[in-house]
Protein backbone atom coordinates (compact mmCIF):
# COMPACT_ATOMS: atom_id res chain seq x y z
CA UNK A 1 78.42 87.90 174.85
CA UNK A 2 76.89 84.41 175.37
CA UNK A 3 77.05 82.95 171.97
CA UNK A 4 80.49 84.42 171.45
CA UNK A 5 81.63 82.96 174.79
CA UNK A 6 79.95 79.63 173.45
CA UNK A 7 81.61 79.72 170.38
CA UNK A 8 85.37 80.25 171.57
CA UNK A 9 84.12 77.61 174.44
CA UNK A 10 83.09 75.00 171.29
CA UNK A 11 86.09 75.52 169.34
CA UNK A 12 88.22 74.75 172.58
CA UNK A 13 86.56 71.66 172.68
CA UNK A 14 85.14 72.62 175.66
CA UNK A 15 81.71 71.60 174.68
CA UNK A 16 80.10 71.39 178.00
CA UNK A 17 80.99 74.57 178.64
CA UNK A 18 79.88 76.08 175.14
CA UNK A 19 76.45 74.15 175.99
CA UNK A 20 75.62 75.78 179.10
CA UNK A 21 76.59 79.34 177.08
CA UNK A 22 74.61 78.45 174.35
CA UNK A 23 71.78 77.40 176.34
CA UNK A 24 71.14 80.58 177.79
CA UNK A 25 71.61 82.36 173.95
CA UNK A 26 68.25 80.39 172.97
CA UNK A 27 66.43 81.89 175.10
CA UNK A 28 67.55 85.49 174.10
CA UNK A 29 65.27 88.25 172.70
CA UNK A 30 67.25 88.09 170.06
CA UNK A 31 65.96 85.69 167.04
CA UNK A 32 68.82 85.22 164.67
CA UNK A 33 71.11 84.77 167.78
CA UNK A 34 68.95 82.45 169.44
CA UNK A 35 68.85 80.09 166.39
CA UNK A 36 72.15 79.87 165.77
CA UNK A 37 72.70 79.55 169.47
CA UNK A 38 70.34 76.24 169.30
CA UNK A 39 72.10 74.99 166.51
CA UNK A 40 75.52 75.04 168.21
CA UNK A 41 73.76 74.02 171.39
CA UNK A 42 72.60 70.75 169.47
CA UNK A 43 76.20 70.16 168.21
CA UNK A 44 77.14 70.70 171.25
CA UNK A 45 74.74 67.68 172.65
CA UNK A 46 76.09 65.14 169.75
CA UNK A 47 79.51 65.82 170.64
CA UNK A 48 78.77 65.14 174.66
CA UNK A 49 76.67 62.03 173.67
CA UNK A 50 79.80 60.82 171.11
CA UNK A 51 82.08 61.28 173.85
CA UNK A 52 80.02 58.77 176.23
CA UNK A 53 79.69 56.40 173.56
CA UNK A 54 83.83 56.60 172.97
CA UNK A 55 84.34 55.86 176.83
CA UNK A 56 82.10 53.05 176.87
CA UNK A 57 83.83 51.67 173.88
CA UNK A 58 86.99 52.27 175.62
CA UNK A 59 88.27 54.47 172.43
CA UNK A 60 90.55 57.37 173.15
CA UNK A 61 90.64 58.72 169.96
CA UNK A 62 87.95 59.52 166.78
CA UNK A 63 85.22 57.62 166.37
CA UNK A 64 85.32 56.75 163.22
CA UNK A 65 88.95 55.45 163.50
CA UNK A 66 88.42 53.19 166.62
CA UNK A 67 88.38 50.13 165.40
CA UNK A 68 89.47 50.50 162.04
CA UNK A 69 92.47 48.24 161.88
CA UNK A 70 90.07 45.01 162.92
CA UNK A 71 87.73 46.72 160.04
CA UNK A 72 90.58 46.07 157.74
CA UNK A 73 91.49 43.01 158.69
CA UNK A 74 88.39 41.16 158.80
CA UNK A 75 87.45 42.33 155.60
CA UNK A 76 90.81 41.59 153.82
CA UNK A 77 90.03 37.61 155.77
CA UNK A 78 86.73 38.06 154.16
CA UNK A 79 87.85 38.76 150.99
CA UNK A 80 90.52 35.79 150.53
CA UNK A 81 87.59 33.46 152.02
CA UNK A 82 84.60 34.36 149.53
């Protein structure tokens, strides 16, 4: 029940939640469970840690898309200039 709780948790984007769920599933008696559980669990960790790294940036939205438009620009000025 754990790692399916984690799971529904994960793909609600609820990823604090899904860690704590998944936490507990690694250290199950169960093997296959348990890895897959740590897996997630480390997903889980690089989603949390993107999220800070978003706030601090002051981005709302995906990562990658952040700061694309000054991206664009500056290498469309870069472009005419070299």
């Amino acid at each position: 029940m754990l790692f399916e709780g984690g799971v529904r948790l994960f793909n609600a984007r609820d990823f604090r939640g899904a860690r704590d769920r998944f936490r507990d599933a690694a250290a199950g008696p169960k093997r296959d469970i348990a890895h897959r559980a740590g897996q997630y669990l480390n997903m889980c960790e690089q989603r949390l840690r993107q999220r800070v790294f978003a706030a601090q940036r002051g981005s709302t939205g995906d990562l990658g898309d952040a700061h694309m438009p000054d991206a664009r620009a500056a290498t469309r000025q870069t472009s005419r200039t070299g």
